[in-house]
Protein backbone atom coordinates (compact mmCIF):
# COMPACT_ATOMS: atom_id res chain seq x y z
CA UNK A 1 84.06 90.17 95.79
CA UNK A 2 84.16 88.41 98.77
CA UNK A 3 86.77 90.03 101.30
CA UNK A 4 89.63 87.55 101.91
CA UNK A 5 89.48 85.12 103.85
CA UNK A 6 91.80 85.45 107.16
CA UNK A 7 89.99 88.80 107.51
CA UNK A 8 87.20 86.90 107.67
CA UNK A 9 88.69 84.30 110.33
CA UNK A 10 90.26 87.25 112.27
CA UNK A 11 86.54 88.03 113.08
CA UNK A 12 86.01 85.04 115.24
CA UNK A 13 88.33 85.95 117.55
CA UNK A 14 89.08 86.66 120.99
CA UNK A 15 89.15 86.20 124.89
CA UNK A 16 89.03 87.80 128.74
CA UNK A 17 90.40 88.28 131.97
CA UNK A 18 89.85 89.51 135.53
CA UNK A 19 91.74 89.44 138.81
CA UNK A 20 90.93 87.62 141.91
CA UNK A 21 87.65 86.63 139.92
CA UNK A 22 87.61 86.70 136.24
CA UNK A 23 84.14 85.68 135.72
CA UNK A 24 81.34 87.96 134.48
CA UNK A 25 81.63 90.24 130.67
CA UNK A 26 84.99 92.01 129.23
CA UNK A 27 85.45 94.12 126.32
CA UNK A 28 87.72 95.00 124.07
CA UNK A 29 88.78 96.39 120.66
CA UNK A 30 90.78 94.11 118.22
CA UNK A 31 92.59 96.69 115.82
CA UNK A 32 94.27 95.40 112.44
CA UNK A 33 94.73 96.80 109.25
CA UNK A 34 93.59 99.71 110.23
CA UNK A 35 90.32 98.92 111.13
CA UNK A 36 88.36 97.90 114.63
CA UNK A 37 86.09 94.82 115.59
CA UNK A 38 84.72 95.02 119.30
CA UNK A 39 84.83 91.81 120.97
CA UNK A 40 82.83 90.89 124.07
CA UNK A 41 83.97 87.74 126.42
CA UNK A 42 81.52 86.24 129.09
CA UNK A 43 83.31 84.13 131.43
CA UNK A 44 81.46 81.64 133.96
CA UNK A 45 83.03 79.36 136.34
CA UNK A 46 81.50 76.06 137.53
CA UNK A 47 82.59 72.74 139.19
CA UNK A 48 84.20 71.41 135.75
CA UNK A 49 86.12 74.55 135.92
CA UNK A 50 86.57 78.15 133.59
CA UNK A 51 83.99 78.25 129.94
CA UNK A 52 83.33 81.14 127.89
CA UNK A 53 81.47 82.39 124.75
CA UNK A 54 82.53 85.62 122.51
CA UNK A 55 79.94 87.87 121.16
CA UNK A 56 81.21 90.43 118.29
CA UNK A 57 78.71 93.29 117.93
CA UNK A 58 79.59 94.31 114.73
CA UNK A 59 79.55 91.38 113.25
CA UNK A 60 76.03 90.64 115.17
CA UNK A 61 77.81 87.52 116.54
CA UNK A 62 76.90 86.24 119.79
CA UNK A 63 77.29 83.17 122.07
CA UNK A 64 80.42 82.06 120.15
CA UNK A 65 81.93 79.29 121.73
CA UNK A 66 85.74 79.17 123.47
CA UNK A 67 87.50 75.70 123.25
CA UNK A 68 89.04 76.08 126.13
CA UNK A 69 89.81 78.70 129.06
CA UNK A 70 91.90 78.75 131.88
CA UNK A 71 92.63 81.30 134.32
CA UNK A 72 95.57 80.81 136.85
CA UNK A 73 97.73 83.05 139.25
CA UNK A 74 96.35 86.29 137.46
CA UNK A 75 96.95 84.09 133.75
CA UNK A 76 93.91 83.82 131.18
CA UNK A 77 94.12 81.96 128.27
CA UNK A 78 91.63 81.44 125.89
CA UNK A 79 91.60 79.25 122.79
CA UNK A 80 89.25 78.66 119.64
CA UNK A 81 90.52 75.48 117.94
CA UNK A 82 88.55 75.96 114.67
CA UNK A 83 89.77 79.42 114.21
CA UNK A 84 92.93 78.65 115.16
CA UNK A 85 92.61 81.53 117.78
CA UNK A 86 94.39 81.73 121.13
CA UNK A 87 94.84 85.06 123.62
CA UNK A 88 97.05 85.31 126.89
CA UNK A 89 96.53 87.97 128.84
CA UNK A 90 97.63 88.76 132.81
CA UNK A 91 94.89 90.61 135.12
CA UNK A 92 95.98 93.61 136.75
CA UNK A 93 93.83 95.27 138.83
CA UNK A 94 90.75 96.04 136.41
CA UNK A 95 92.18 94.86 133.41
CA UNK A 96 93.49 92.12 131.27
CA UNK A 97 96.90 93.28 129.42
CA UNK A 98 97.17 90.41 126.73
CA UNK A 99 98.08 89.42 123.19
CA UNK A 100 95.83 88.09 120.33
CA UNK A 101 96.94 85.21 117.83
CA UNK A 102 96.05 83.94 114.85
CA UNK A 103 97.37 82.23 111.73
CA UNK A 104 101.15 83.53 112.42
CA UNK A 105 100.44 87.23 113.41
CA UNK A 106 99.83 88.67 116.61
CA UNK A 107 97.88 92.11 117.79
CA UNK A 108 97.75 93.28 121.53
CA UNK A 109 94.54 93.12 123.29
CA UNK A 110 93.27 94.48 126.19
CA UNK A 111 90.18 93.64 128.24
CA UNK A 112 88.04 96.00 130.67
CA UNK A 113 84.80 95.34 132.49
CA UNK A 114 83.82 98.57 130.87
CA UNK A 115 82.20 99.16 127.31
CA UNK A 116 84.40 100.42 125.40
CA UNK A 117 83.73 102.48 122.20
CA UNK A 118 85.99 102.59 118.97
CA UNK A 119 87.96 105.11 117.87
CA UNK A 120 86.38 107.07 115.93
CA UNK A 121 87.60 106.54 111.84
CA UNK A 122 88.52 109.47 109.94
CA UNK A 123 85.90 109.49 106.83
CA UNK A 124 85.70 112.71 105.38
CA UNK A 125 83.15 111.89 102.27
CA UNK A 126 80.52 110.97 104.69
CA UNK A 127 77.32 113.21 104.70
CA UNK A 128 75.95 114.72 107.90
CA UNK A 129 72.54 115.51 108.57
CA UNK A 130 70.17 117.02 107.78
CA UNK A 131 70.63 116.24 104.22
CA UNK A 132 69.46 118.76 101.77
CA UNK A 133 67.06 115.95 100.34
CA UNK A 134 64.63 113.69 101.38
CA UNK A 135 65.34 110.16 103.08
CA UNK A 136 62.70 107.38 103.29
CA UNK A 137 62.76 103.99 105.15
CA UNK A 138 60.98 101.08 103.06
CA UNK A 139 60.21 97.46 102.87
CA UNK A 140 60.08 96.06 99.61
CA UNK A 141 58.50 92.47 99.25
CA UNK A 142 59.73 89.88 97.23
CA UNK A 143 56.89 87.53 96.64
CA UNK A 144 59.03 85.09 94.88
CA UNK A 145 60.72 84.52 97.97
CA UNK A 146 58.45 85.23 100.68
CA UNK A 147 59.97 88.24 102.37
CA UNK A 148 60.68 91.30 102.83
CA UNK A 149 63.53 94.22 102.38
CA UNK A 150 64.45 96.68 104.40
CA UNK A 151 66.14 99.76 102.64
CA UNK A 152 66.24 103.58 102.38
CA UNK A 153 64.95 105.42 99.19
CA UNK A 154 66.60 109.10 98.82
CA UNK A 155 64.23 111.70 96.88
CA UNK A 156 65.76 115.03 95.47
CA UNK A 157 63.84 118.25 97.89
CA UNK A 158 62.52 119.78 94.62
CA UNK A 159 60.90 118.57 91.92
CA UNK A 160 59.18 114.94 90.69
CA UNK A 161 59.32 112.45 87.93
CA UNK A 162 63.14 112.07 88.88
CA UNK A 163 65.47 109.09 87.51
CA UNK A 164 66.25 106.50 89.73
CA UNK A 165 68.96 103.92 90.87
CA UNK A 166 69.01 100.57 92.90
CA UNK A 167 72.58 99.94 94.49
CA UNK A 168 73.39 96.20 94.58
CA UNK A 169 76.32 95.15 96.94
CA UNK A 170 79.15 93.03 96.52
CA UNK A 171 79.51 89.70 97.91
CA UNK A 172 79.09 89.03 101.83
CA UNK A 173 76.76 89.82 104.11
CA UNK A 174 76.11 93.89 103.11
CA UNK A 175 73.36 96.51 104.44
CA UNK A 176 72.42 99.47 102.57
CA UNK A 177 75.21 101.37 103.51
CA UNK A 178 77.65 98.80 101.73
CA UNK A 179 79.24 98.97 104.86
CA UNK A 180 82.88 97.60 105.07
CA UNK A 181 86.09 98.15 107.37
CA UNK A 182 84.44 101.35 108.54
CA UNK A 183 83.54 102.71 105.01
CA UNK A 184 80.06 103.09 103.69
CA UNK A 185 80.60 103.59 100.19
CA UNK A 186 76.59 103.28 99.48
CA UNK A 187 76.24 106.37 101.34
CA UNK A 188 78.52 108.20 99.90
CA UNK A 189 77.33 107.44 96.03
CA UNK A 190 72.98 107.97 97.37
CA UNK A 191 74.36 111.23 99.04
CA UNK A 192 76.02 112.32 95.63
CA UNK A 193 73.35 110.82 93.00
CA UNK A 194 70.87 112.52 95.04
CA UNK A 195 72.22 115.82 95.48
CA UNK A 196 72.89 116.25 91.47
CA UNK A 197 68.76 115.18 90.98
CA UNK A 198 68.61 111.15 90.86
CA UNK A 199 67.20 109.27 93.51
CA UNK A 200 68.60 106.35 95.05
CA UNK A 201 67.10 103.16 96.39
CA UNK A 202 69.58 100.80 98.88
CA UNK A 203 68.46 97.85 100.97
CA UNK A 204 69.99 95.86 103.39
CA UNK A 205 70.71 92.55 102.04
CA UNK A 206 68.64 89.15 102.71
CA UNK A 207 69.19 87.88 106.34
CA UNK A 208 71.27 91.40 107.11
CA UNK A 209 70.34 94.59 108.84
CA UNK A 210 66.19 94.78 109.08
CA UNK A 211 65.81 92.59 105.83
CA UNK A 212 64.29 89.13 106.55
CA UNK A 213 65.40 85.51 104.95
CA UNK A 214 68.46 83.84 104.73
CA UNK A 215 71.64 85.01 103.59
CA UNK A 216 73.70 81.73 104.10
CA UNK A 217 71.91 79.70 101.64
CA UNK A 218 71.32 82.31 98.80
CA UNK A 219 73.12 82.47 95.49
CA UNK A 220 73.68 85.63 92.97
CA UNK A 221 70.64 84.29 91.08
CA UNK A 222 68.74 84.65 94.16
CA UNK A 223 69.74 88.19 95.20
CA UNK A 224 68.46 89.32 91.00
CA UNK A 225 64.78 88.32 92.72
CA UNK A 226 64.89 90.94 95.35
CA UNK A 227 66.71 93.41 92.72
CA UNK A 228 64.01 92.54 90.72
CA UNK A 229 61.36 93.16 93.78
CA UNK A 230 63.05 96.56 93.97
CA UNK A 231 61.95 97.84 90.62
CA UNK A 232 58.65 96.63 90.84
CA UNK A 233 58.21 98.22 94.35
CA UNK A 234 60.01 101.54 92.31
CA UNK A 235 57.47 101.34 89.86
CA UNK A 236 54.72 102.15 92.54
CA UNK A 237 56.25 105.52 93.88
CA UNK A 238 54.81 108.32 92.02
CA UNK A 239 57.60 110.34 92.60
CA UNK A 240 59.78 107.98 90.06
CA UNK A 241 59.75 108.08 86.15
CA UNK A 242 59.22 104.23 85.66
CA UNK A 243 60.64 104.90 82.50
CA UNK A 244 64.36 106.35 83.92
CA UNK A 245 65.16 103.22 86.39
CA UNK A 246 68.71 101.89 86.53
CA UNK A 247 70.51 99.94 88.14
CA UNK A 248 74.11 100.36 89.73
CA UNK A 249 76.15 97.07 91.42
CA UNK A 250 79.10 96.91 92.99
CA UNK A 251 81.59 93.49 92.21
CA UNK A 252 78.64 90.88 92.69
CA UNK A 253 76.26 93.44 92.08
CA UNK A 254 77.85 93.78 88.88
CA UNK A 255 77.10 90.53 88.26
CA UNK A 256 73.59 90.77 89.31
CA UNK A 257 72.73 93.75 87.18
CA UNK A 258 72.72 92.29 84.10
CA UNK A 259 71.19 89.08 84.85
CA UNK A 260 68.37 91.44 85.82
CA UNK A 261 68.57 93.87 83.03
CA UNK A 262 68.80 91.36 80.27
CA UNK A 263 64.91 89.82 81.35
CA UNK A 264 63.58 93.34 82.47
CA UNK A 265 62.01 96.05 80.05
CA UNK A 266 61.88 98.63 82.85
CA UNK A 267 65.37 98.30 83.82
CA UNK A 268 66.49 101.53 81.86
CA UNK A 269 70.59 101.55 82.50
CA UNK A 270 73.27 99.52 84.57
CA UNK A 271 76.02 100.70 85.99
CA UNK A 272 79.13 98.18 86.82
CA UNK A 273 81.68 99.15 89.03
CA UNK A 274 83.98 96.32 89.49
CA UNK A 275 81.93 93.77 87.63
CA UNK A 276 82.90 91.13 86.76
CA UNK A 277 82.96 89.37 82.99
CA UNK A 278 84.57 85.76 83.29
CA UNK A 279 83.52 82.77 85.10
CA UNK A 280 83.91 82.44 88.63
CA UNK A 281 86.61 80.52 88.66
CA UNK A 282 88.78 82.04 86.78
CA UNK A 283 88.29 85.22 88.31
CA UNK A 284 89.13 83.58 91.63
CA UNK A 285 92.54 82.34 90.34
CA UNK A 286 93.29 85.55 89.08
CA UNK A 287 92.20 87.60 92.42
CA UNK A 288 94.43 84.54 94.22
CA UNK A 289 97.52 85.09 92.82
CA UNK A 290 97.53 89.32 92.29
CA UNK A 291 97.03 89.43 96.54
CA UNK A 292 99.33 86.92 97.19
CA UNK A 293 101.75 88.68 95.30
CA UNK A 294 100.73 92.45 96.46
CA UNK A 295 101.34 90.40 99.98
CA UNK A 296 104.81 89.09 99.40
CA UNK A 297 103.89 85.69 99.20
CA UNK A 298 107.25 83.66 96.93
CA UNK A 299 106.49 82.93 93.56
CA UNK A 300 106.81 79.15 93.98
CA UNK A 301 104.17 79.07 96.81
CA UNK A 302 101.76 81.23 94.48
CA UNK A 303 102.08 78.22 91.75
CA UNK A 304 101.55 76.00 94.08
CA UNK A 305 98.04 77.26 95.75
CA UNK A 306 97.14 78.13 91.79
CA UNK A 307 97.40 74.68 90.78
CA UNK A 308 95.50 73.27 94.03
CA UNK A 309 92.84 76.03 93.52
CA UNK A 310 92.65 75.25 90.26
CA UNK A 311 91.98 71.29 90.57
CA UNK A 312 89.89 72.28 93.79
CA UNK A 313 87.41 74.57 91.12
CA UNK A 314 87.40 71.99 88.25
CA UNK A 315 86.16 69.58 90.60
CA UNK A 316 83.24 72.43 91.26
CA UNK A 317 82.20 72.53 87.77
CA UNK A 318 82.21 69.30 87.34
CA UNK A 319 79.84 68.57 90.03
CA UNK A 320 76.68 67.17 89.55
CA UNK A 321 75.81 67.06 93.79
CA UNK A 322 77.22 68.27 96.61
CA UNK A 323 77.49 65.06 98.51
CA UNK A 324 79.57 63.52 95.64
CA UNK A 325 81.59 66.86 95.93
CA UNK A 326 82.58 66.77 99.32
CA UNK A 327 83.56 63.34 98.89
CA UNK A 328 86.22 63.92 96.11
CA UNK A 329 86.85 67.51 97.38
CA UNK A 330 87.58 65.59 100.67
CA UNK A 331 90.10 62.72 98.84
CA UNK A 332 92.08 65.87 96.96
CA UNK A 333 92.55 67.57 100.16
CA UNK A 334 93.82 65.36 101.96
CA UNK A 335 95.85 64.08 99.53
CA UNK A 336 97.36 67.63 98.92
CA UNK A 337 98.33 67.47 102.39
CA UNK A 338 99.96 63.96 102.89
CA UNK A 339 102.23 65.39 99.62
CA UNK A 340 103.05 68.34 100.57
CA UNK A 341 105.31 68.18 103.70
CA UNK A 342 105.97 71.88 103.95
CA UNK A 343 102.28 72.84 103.96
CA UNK A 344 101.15 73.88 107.51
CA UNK A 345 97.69 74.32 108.89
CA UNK A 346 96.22 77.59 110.79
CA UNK A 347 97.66 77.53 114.40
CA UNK A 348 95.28 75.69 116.58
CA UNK A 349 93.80 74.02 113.92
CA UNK A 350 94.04 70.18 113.33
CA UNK A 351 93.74 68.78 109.84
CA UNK A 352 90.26 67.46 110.34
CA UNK A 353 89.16 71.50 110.96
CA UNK A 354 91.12 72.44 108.18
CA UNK A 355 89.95 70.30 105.44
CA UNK A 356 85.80 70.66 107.16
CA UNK A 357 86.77 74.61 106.48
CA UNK A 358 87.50 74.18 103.04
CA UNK A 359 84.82 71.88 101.99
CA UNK A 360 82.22 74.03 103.42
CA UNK A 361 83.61 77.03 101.70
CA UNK A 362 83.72 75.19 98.38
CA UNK A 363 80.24 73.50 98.74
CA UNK A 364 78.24 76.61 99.97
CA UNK A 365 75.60 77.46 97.68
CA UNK A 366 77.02 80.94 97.27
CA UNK A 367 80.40 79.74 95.71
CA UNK A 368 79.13 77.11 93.73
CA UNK A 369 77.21 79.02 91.94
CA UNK A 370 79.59 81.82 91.31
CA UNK A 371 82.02 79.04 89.94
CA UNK A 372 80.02 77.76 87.56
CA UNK A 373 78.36 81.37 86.79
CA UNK A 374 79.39 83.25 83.34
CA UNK A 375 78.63 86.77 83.50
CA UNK A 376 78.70 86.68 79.94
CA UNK A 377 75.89 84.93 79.17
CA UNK A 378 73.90 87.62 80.77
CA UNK A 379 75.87 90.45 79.45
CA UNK A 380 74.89 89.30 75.94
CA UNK A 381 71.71 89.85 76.60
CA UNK A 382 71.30 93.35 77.68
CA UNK A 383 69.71 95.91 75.57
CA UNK A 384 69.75 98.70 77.61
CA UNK A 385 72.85 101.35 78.18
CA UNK A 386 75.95 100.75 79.88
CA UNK A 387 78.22 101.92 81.82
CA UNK A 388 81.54 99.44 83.00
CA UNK A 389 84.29 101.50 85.28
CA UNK A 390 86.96 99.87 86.76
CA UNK A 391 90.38 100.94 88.89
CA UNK A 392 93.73 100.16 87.58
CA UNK A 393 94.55 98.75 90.72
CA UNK A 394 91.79 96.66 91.39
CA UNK A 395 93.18 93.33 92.77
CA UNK A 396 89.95 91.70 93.22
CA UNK A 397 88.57 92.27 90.32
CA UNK A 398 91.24 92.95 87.57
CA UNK A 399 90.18 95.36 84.92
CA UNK A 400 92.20 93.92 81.98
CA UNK A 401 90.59 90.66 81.96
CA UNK A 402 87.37 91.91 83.35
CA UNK A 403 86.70 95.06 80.95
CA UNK A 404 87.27 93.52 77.97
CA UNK A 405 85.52 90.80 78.81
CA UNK A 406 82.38 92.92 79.53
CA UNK A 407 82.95 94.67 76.33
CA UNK A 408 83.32 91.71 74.13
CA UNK A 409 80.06 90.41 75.59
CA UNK A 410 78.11 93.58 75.33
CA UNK A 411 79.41 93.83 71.08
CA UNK A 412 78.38 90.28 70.84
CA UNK A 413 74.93 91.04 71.96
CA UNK A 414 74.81 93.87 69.61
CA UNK A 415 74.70 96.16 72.06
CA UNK A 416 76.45 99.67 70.84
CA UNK A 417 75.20 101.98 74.04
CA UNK A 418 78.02 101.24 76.18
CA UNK A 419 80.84 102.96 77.98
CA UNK A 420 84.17 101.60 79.04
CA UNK A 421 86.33 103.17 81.39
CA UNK A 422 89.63 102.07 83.58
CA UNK A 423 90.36 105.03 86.48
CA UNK A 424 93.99 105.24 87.33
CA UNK A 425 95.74 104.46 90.75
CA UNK A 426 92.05 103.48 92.28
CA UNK A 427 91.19 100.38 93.88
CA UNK A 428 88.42 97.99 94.12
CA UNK A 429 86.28 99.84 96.08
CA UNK A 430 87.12 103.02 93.91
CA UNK A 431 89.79 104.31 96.77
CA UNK A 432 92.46 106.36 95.30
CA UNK A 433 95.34 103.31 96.54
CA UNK A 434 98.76 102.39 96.39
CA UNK A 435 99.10 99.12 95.50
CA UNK A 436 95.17 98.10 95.59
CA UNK A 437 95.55 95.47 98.43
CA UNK A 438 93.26 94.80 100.37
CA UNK A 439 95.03 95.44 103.43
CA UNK A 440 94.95 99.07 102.38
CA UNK A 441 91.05 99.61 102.53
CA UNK A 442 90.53 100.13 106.21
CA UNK A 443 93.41 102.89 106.27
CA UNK A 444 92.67 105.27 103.74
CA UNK A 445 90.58 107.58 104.74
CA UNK A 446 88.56 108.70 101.20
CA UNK A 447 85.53 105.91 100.82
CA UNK A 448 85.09 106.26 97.30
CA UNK A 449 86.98 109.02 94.56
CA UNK A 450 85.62 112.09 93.47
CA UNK A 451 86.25 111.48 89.81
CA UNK A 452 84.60 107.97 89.71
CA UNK A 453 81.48 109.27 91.60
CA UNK A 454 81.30 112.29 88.52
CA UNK A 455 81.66 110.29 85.89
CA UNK A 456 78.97 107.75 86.96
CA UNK A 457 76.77 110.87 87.95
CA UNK A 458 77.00 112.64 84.43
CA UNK A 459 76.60 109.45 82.42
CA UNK A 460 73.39 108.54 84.52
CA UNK A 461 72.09 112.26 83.70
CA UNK A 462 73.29 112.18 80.00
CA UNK A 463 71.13 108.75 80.01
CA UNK A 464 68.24 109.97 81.30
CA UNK A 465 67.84 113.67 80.51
């Protein structure tokens, strides 16, 4: 599922400084939550006075723009109203000793003219080279869409005819490594599938990585077409058993899967970690109030932001265009906030930014199709074998509501080759977790659990002996 969202807004952060002239590029490392984002400020003076941009390399952000920067007796400050981002730091000799702010919490950052590297994460699962199989780069087309995909297909050293398996990511921008707060959990299930005799095809997603088109503007339904281009390009490699090709997908890709599997005869087995089996909204209510309360957040201010969220998403569904929907969406909102005098906006942000981030959150193809989208009309419809897994402590994507939803659907369709299974104490991204917050993901060091990554890798043999 999509990560949440002031993770998201902590990535468009940031700011710079310098002594007697602060102008030119500074760098510096933003750590929270155990994780890093580089951050890049270029500061140019003119007659009007002090402007900057922010780049974020790993984010493949650049030219952001600063609202506003000022730089006086050895003081920067920086500010980026529609993030509700603001950093004060003090130049001393070569570097700028300041603090980072957004939405209430603060992190110390520090600014050098010199590049400065991460700290290396400690990720013990992942595979170093040279591999004891064979690793391909590709480009898939998708004709339906006019472009092309960029991914890496892994081949067992010794044999042929071998099953195969096409990862699908979750939601947000992903490349083939899945990659997320320094864990590449796509990696880390090719490396294993591979090494036990299945091969593995993973792309990066549309717009991401080497893959062309647009990411922005795509919906679930879209990403099934290159899935679907994936097979067919599958079906070409002689080294493949057209007859043994599956597909595995992670929280959206779990979603995807089956929408592919239940109109393709070569699609041979899913496998659904973290998918999902009720509608998008619901699942976002759910996902809503299990963080908030994994976060501390009071009980009354969880009801509240259910029952918003949950006249907010009706309004969705409803929806017959989006300019009719960001009208009313736009009424609600502000509405909600003339009512509610204890509410309070990001820091920095006025209302106007506020309510323009919500309605183009809510109206972006993406969600409002995943709103409106039933898994379980697909679900019904797949013949082929399947395997659902799940961690207790997913918060993202429950398994109690989400299992049995996926296993209701499946018996509906008549469908009696499936497998059901809830892992103990792991999280959403199959991390052996405490509470299964999200915060947690960037600290733990394992990327994905032994036992889930056996089970899926006996069932797939099992399936395809």
């Amino acid at each position: 599922m999509r990560t949440l969202p002031f993770v998201l807004f902590l990535f468009l952060s940031s700011f710079i400084g310098r002594a007697q002239d602060i102008t030119g590029q500074w760098n510096g490392v933003l750590k929270f939550q155990g994780t890093q984002l580089r951050l890049v400020f270029n500061i140019s003076k003119s007659e009007k006075g002090y402007s900057s941009t922010m780049d974020s390399p790993d984010q493949g952000a650049k030219g952001i723009p600063v609202t506003a920067t000022t730089f006086e007796n050895s003081k920067l400050k920086i500010e980026i109203a529609n993030a509700g981002i603001t950093y004060g730091g003090e130049l001393k000799e070569n570097e700028v000793q300041g603090t980072f702010k957004q939405g209430g919490m603060e992190f110390p950052l520090n600014l050098s003219r010199k590049a400065i590297e991460k700290e290396a994460l400690k990720r013990p699962q992942e595979p170093v080279k040279p591999y004891p199989y064979v690793t391909e780069d590709v480009v898939i087309q998708n004709p339906q869409a006019s472009i092309s995909l960029a991914g890496t297909l892994s081949l067992p050293e010794k044999g042929s005819n071998f099953p195969v398996a096409v990862l699908i990511s979750g939601s947000g921008p992903q490349n083939r490594d899945e990659e997320l707060l320094g864990h590449k959990p796509f990696l880390i299930i090719a490396d294993y599938l591979t090494r036990h005799g299945i091969a593995v095809l993973r792309f990066d997603d549309r717009g991401v990585g080497q893959s062309k088109g647009e990411f922005k503007t795509a919906t679930s339904a879209d990403f099934a077409t290159d899935v679907e281009s994936a097979v067919a390009y599958l079906k070409t490699r002689k080294e493949i058993d057209p007859k043994k090709i599956g597909l595995i997908g992670h929280s959206e890709g779990g979603i995807i899967a089956p929408m592919v599997a239940s109109r393709s005869k070569d699609v041979n087995f899913i496998v659904l970690l973290a998918g999902t089996g009720i509608r998008g909204d619901k699942l976002l209510l759910i996902q809503q109030e299990l963080i908030a309360r994994a976060n501390g957040v009071s009980e009354a201010e969880i009801k509240k932001s259910l029952e918003s969220g949950s006249i907010a998403f009706d309004m969705v569904l409803k929806s017959k265009d989006i300019p009719s929907l960001t009208t009313d969406l736009t009424r609600y909102i502000k509405d909600v906030l003339s009512k509610d005098k204890t509410a309070e906006l990001p820091k920095g942000m006025t209302e106007e930014q506020f309510i323009s981030s919500q309605i183009n959150q809510l109206t972006s193809p993406w969600m409002v199709y995943f709103i409106k989208y039933d898994p379980a009309i697909a679900l019904e419809k797949v013949k082929c074998s399947v395997l659902a897994v799940n961690g207790e402590k997913d918060l993202q994507v429950p398994p109690k509501e989400n299992l049995t939803a996926i296993e209701n659907a499946l018996k509906k369709g008549k469908n009696k080759n499936v497998t059901i299974k809830e892992f103990p104490n792991l999280n959403h991204l199959f991390q052996e977790a405490k509470t299964g917050s999200p915060s947690e993901y960037a600290a733990i060091e394992q990327t994905f659990a032994p036992v889930a990554l056996e089970e899926v890798t006996q069932w797939i043999l099992s399936k395809t002996k």
